[in-house]
Structure formats: C-alpha cells, structure tokens
PDB file of N, CA and C in Angstrom:
ATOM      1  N   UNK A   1      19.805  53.884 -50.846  1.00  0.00           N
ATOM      2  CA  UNK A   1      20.833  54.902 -50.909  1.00  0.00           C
ATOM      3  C   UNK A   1      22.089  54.347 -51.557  1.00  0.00           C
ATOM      4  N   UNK A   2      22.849  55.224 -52.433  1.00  0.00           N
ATOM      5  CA  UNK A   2      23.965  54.778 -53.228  1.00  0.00           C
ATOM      6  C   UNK A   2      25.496  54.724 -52.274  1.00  0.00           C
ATOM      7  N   UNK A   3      24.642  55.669 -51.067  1.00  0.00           N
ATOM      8  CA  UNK A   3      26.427  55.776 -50.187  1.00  0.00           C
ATOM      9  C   UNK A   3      26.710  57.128 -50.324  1.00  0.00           C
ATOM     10  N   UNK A   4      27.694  57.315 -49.801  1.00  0.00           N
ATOM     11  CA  UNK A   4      28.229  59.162 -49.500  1.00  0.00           C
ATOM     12  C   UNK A   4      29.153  59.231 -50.525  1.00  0.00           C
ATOM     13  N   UNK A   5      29.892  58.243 -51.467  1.00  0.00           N
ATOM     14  CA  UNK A   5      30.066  58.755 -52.540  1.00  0.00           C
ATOM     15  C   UNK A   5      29.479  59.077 -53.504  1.00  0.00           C
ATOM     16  N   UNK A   6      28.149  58.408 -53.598  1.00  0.00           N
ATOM     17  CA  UNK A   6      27.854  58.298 -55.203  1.00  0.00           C
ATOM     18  C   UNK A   6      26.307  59.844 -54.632  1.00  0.00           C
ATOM     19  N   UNK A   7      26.238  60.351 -53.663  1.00  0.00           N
ATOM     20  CA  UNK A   7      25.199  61.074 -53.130  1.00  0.00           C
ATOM     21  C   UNK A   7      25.831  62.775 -53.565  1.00  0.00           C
ATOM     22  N   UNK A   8      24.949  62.986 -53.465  1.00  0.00           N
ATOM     23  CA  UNK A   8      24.968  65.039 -53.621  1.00  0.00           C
ATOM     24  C   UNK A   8      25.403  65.359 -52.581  1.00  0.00           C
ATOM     25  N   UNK A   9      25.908  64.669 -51.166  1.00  0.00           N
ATOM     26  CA  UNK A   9      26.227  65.258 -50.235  1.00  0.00           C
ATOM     27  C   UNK A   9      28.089  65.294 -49.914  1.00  0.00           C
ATOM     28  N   UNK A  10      28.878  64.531 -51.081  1.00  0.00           N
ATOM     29  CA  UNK A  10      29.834  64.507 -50.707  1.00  0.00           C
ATOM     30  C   UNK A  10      30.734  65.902 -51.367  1.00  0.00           C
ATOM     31  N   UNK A  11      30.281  66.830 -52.970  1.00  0.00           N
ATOM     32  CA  UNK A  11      30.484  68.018 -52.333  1.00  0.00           C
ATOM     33  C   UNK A  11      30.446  68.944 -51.826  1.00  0.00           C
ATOM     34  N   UNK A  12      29.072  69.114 -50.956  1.00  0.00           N
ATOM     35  CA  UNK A  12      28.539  69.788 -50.084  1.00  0.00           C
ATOM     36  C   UNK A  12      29.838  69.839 -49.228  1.00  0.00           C
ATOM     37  N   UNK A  13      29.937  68.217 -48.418  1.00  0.00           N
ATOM     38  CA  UNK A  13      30.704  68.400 -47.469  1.00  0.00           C
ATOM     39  C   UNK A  13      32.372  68.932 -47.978  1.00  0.00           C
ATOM     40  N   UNK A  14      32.527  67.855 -49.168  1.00  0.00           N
ATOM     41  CA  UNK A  14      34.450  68.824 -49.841  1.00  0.00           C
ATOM     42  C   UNK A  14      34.140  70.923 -50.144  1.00  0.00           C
ATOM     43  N   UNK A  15      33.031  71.132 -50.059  1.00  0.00           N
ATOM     44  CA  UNK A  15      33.322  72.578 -50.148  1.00  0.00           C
ATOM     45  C   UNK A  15      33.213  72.949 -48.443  1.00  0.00           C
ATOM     46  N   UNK A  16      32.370  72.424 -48.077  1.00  0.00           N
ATOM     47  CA  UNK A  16      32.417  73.205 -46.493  1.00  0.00           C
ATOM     48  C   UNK A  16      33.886  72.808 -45.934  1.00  0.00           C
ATOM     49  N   UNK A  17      34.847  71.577 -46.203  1.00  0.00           N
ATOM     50  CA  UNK A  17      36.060  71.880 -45.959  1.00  0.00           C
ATOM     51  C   UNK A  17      36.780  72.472 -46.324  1.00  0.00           C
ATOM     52  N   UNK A  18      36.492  72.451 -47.919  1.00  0.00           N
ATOM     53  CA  UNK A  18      37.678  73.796 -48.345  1.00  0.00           C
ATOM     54  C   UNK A  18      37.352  74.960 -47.853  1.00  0.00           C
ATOM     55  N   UNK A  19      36.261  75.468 -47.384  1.00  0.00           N
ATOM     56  CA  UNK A  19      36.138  77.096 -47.165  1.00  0.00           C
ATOM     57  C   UNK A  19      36.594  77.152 -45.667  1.00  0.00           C
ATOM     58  N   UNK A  20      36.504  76.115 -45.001  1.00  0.00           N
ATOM     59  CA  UNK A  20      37.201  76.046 -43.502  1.00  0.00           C
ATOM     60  C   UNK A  20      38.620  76.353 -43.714  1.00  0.00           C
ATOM     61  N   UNK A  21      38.810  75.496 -44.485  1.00  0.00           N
ATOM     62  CA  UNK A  21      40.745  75.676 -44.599  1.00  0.00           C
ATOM     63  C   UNK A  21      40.505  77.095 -44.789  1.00  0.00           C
ATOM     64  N   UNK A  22      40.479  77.574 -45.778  1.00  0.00           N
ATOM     65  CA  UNK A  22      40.260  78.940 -46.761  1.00  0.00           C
ATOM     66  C   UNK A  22      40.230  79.796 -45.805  1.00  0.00           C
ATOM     67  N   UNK A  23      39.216  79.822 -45.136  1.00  0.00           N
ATOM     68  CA  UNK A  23      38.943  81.257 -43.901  1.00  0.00           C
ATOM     69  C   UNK A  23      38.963  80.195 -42.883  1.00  0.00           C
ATOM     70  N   UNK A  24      39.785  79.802 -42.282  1.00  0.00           N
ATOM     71  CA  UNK A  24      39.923  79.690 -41.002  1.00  0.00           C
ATOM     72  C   UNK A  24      40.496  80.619 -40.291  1.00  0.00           C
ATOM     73  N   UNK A  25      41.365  81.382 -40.498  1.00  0.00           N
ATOM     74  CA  UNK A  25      41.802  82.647 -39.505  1.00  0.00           C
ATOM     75  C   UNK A  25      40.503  83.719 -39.767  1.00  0.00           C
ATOM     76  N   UNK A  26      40.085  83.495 -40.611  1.00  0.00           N
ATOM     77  CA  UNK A  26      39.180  85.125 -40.391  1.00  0.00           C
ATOM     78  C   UNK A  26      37.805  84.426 -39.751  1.00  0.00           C
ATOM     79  N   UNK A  27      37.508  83.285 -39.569  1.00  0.00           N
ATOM     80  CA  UNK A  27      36.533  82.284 -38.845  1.00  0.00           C
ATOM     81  C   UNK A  27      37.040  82.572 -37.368  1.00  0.00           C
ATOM     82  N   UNK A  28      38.231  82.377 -37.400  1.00  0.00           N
ATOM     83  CA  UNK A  28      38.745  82.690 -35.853  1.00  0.00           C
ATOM     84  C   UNK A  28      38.578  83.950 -35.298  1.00  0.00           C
ATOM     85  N   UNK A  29      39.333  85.024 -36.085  1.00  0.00           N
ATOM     86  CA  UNK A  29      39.192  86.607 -36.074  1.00  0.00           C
ATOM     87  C   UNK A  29      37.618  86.736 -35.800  1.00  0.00           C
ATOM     88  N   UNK A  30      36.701  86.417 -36.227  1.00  0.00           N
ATOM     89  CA  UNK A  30      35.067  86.748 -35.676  1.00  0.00           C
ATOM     90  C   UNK A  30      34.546  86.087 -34.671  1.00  0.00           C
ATOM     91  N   UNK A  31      35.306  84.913 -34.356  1.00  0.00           N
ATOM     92  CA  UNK A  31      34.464  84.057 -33.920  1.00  0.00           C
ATOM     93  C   UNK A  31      35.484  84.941 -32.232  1.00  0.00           C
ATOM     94  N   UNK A  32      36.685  85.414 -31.968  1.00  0.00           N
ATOM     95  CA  UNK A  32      37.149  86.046 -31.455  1.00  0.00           C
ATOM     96  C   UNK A  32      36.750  87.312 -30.978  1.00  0.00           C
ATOM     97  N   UNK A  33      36.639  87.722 -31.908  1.00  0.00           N
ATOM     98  CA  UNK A  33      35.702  89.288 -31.590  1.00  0.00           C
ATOM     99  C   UNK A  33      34.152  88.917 -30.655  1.00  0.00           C
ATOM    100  N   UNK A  34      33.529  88.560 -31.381  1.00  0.00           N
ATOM    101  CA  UNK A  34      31.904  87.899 -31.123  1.00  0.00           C
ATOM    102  C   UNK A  34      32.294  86.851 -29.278  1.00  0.00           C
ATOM    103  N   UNK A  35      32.969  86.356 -29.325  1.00  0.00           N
ATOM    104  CA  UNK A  35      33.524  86.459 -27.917  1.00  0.00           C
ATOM    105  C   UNK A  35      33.359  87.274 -26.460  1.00  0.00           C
ATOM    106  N   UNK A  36      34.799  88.086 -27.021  1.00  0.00           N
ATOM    107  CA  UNK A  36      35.077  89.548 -26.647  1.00  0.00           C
ATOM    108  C   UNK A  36      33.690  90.231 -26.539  1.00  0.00           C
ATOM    109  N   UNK A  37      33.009  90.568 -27.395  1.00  0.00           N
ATOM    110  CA  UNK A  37      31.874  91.325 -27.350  1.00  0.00           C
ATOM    111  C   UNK A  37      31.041  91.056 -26.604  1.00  0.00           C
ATOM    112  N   UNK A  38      30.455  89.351 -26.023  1.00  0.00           N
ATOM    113  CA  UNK A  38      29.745  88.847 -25.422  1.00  0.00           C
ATOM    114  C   UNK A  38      30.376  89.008 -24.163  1.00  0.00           C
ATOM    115  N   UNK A  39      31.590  88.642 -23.978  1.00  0.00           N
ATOM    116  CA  UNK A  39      31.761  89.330 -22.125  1.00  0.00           C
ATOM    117  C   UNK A  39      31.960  90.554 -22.138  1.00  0.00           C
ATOM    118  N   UNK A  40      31.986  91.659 -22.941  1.00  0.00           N
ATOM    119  CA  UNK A  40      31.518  92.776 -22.584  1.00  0.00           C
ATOM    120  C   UNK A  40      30.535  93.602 -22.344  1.00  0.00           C
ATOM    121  N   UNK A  41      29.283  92.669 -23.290  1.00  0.00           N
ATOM    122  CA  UNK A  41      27.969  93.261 -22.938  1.00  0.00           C
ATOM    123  C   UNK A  41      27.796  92.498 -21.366  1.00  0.00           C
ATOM    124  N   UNK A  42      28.239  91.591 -20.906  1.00  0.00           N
ATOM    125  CA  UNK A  42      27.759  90.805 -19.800  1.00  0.00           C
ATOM    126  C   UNK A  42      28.922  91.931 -18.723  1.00  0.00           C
ATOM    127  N   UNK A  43      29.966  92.058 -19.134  1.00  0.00           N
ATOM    128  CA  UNK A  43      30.335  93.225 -17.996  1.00  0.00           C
ATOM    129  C   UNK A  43      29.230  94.530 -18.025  1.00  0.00           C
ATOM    130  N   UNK A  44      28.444  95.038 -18.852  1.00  0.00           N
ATOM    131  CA  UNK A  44      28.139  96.176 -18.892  1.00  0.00           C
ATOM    132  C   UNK A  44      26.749  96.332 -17.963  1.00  0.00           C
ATOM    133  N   UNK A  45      26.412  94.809 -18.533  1.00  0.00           N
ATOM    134  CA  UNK A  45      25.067  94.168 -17.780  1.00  0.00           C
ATOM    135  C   UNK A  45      25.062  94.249 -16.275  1.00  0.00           C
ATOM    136  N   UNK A  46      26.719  93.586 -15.516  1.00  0.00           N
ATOM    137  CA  UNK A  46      27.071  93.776 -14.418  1.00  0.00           C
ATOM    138  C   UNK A  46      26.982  95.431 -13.996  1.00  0.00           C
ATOM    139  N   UNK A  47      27.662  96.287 -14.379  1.00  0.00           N
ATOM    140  CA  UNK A  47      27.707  97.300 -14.222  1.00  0.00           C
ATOM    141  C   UNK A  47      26.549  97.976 -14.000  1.00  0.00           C
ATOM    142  N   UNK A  48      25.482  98.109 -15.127  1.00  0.00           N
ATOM    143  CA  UNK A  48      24.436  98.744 -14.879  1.00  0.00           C
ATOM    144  C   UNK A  48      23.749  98.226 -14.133  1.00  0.00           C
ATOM    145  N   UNK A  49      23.079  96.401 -13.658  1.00  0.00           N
ATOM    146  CA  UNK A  49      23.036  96.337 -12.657  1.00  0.00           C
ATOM    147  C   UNK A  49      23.464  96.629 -11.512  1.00  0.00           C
ATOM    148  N   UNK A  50      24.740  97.126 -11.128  1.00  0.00           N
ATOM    149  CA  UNK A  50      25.404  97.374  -9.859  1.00  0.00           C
ATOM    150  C   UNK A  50      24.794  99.197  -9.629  1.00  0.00           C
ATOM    151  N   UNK A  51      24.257  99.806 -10.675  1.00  0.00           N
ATOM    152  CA  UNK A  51      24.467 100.703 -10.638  1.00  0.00           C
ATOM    153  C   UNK A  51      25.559 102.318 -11.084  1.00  0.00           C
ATOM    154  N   UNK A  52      26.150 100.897 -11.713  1.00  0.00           N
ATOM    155  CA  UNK A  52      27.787 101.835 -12.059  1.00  0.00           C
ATOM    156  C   UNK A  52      27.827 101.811 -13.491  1.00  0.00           C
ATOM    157  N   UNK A  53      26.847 101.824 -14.022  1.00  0.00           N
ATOM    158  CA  UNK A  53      26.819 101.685 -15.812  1.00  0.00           C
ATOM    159  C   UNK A  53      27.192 102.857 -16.221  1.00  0.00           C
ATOM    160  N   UNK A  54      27.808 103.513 -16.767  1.00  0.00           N
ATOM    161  CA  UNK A  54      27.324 104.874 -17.407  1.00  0.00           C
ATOM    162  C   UNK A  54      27.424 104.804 -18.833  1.00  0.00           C
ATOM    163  N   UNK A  55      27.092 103.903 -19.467  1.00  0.00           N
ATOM    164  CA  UNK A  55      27.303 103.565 -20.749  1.00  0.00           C
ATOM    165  C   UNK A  55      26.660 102.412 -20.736  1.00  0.00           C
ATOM    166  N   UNK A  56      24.966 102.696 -21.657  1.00  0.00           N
ATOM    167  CA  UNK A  56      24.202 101.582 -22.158  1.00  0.00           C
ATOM    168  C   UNK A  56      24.222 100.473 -22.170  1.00  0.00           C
ATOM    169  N   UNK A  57      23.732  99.282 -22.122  1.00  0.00           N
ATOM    170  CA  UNK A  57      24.080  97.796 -22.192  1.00  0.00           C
ATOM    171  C   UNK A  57      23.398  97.687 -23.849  1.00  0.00           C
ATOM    172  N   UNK A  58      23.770  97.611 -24.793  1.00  0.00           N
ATOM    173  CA  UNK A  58      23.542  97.794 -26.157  1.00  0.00           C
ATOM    174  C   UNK A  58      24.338  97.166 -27.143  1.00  0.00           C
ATOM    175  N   UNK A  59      23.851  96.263 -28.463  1.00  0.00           N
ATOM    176  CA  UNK A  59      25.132  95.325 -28.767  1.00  0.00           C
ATOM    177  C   UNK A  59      26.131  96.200 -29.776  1.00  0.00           C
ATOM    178  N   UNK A  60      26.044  97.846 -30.069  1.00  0.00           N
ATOM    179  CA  UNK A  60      26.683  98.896 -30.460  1.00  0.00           C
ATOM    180  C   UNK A  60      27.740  99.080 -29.362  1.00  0.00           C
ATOM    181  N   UNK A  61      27.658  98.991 -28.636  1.00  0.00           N
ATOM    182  CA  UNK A  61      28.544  99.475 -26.894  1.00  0.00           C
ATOM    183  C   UNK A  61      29.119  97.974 -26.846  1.00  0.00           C
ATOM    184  N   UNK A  62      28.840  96.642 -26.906  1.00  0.00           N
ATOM    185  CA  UNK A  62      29.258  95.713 -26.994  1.00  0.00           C
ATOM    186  C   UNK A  62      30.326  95.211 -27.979  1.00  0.00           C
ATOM    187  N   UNK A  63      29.755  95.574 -28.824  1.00  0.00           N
ATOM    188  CA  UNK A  63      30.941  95.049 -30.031  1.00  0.00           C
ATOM    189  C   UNK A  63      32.116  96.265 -30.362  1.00  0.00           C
ATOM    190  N   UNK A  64      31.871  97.628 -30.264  1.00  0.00           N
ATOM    191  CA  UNK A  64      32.840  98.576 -30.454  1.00  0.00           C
ATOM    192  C   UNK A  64      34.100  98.303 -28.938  1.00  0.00           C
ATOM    193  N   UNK A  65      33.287  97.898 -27.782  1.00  0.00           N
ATOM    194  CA  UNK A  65      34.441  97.450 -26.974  1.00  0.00           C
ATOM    195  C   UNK A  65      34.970  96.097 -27.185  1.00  0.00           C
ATOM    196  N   UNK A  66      34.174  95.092 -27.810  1.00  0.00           N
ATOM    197  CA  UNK A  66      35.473  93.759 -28.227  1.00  0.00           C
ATOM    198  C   UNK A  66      36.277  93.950 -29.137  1.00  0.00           C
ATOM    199  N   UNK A  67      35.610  94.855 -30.032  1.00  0.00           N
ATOM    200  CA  UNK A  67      36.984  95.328 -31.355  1.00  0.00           C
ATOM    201  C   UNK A  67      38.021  95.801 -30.745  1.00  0.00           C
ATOM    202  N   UNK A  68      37.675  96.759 -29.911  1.00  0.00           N
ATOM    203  CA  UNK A  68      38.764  97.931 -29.533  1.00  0.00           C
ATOM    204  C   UNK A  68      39.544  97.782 -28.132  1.00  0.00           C
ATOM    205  N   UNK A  69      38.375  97.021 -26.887  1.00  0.00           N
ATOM    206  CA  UNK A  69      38.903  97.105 -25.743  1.00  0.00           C
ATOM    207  C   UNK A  69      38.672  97.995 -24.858  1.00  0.00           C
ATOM    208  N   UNK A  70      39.844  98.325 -24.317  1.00  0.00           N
ATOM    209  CA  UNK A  70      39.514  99.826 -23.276  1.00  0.00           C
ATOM    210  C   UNK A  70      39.703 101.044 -23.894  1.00  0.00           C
ATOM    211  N   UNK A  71      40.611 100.974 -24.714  1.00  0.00           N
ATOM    212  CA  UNK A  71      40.402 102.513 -26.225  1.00  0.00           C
ATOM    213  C   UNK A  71      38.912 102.675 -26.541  1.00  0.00           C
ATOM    214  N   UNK A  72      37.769 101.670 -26.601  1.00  0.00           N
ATOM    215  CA  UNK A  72      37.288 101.921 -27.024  1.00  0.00           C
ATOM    216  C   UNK A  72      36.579 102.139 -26.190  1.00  0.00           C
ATOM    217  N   UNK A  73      35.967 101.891 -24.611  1.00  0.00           N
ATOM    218  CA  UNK A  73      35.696 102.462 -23.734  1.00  0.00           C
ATOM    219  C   UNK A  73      35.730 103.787 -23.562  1.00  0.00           C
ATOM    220  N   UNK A  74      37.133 104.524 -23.756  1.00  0.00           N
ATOM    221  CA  UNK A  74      37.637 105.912 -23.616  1.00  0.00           C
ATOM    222  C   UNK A  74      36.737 106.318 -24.695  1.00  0.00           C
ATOM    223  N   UNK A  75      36.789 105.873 -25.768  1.00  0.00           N
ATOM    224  CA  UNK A  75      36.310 106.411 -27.172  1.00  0.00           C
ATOM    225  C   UNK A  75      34.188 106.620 -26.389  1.00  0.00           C
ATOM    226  N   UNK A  76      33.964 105.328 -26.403  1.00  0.00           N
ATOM    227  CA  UNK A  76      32.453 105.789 -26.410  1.00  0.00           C
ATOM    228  C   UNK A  76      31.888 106.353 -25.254  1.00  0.00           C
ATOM    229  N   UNK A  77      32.908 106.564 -24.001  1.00  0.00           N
ATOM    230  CA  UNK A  77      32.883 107.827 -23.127  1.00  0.00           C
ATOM    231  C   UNK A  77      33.271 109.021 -23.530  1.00  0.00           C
ATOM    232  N   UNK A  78      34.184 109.472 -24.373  1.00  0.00           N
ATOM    233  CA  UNK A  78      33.741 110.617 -25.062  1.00  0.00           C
ATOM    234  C   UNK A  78      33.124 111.116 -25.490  1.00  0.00           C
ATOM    235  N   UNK A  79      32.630 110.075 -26.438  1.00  0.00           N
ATOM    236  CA  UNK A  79      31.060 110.350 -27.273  1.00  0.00           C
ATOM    237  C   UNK A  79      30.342 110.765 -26.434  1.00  0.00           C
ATOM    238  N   UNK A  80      29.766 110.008 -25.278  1.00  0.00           N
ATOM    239  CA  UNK A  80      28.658 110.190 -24.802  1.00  0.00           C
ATOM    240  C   UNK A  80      29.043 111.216 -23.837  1.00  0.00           C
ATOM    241  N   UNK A  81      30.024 112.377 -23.723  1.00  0.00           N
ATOM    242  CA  UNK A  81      30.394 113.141 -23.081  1.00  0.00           C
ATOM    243  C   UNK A  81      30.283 114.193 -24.324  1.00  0.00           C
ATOM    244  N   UNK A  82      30.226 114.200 -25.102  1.00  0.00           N
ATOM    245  CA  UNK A  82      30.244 115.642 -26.419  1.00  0.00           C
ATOM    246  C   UNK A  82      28.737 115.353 -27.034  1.00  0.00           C
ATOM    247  N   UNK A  83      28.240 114.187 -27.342  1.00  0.00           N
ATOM    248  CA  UNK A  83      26.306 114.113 -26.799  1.00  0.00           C
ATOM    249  C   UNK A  83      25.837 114.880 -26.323  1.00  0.00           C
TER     250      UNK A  83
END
C-alpha cells in the first residue's frame, strides 16, 4: 500500500468532509425530525397499546407529527374525523 495519501481513498474522505460542512444544518434538520418522528410513533405505539390510540401507529401519522407536533395531531384528527 502507498499510504492514505497516495490511495483513492483520500478524496473520498476530503468530499465526505466537505459535504458535512456543506449540509450540516440540514443533516441536523433531518436527523431532528427522524428523531421527533421516532418518539412519536413509540408514543402512538403506547397509546394504542393502552387502548387510547385513536389514530393509527403508521410512519405517515409518525412523521406528519415530528414535522408539525401537536398542530399536527389536531390536523390528522380532523382528517380522520371528515374520513
């Protein structure tokens, strides 16, 4: 081996840093959401286990409440109230 300079892997790795720098907030912004979304399907999971679901455990119902929150709660209880 010639070493990590003289190899094909050293700009592999200088682009995977520049695109980190580059999108690091919007890396954050998803990686944020995708979060959010995951303890909400796991609240919903709770819920419908408890019996108190009234709204699907589904990763549509999951991710429209990490975007949105409890607006969006209100929101896809409407829906499923004009359904």
């Amino acid at each position: 081996m010639d070493g990590l300079l003289n190899s094909v892997w050293l700009p592999v790795l200088l682009a995977a840093a520049l695109l980190l720098v580059v999108f690091r907030r919007a890396a954050g912004w998803l990686l944020g959401v995708a979060g959010r979304s995951l303890l909400w399907l796991g609240g919903l999971f709770l819920l419908g286990s408890a019996g108190l679901g009234v709204l699907g455990v589904n990763c549509f119902n999951a991710l429209a409440l990490g975007l949105l929150g409890l607006p969006g709660a209100a929101l896809l209880l409407c829906l499923r109230w004009l359904g």
